[in-house]
Protein backbone atom coordinates (compact mmCIF):
# COMPACT_ATOMS: atom_id res chain seq x y z
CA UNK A 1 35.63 -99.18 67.51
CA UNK A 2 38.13 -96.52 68.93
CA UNK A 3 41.64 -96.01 67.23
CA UNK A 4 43.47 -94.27 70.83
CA UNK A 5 46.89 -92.24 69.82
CA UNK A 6 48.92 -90.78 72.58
CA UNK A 7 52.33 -91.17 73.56
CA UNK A 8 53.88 -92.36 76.86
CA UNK A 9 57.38 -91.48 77.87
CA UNK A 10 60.17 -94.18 77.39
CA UNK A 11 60.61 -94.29 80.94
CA UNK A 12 56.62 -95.24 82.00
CA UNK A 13 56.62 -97.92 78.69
CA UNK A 14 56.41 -100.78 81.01
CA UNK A 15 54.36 -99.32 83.75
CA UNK A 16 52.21 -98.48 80.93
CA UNK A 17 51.88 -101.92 79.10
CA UNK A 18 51.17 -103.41 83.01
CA UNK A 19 48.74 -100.68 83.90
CA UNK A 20 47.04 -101.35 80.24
CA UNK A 21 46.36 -105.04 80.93
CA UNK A 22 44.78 -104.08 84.33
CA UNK A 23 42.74 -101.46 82.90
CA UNK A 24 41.16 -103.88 80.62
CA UNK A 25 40.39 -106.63 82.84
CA UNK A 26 38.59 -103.73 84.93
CA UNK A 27 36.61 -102.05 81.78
CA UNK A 28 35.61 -106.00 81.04
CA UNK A 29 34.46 -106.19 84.05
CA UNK A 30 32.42 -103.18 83.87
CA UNK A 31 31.17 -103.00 80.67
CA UNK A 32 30.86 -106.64 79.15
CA UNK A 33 30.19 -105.00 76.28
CA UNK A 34 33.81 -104.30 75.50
CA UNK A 35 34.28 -107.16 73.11
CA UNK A 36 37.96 -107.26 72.35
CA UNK A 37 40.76 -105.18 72.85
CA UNK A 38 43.25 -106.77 70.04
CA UNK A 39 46.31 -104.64 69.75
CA UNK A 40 48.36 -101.70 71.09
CA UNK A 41 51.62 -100.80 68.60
CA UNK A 42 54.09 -98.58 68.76
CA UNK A 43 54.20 -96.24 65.46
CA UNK A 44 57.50 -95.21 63.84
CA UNK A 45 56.70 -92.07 64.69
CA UNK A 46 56.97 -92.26 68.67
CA UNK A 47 53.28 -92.65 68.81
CA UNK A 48 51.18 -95.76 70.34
CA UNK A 49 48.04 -96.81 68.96
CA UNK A 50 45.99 -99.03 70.70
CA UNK A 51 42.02 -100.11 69.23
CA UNK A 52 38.94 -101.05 71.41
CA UNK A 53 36.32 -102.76 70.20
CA UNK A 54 32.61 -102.59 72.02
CA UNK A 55 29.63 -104.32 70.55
CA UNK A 56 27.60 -100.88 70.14
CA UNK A 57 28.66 -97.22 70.10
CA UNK A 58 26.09 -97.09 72.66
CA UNK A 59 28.45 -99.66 74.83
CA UNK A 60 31.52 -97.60 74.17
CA UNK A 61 29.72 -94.45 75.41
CA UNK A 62 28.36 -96.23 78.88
CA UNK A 63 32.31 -97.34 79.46
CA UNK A 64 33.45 -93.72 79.00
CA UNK A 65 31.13 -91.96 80.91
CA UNK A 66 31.94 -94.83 83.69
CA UNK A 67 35.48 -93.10 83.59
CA UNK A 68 35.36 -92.15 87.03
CA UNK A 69 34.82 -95.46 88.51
CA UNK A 70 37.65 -97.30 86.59
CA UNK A 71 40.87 -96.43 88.76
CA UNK A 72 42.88 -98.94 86.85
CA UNK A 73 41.53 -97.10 83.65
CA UNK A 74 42.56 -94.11 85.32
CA UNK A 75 45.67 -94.71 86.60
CA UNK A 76 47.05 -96.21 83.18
CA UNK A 77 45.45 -92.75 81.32
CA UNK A 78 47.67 -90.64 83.34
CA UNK A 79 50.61 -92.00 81.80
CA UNK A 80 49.14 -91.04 78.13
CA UNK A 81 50.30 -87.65 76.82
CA UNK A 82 48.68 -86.47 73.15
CA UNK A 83 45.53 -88.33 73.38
CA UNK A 84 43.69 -88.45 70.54
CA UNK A 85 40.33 -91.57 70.07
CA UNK A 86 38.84 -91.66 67.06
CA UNK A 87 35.44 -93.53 67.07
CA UNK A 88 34.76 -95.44 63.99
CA UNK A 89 30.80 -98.06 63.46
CA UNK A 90 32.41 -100.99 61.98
CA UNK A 91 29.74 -102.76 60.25
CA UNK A 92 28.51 -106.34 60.90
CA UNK A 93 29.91 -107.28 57.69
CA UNK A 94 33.13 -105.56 58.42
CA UNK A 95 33.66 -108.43 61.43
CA UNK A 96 35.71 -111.11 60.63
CA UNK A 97 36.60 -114.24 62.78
CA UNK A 98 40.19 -114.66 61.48
């Protein structure tokens, strides 16, 4: 799993949140590996944080290294100031269907 903090200015929210739903699509399409993508949320603090889930750490590596053919990836990271990702192994008993 990565936990992804940045922030986006006010003014690019909904370029953003269009470019976001592109970007996926076009890492799914990539990397089938990328198993869900379930929420992005806007923090009290003025922060976003938005989780992707991959089957392997392995997986998540390949899609990031694979940054440079994902323009749609691209073009929605260059809205994203303060990034921070945090990679986290969720184990298999972690995973719930709910």
């Amino acid at each position: 799993m990565e936990f992804v903090r940045f922030t986006v200015a006010e003014s690019d929210v909904d370029t953003f949140l269009a470019r976001r739903q592109e970007a996926i699509g076009e890492v799914k399409s990539a990397h089938p590996e990328l198993w869900s993508v379930p929420l992005c949320s806007l923090r009290e603090d003025g922060t976003w944080i938005d989780v992707w889930i991959y089957t392997s750490k392995q997986a998540a590596d390949a899609a990031n290294a694979d940054v440079e053919n994902l323009p749609r990836f691209r073009a929605m990271v260059e809205l994203l100031d303060n990034l921070e990702i945090e990679a986290t192994d969720m184990p298999e008993q972690a995973k719930s269907d709910i």
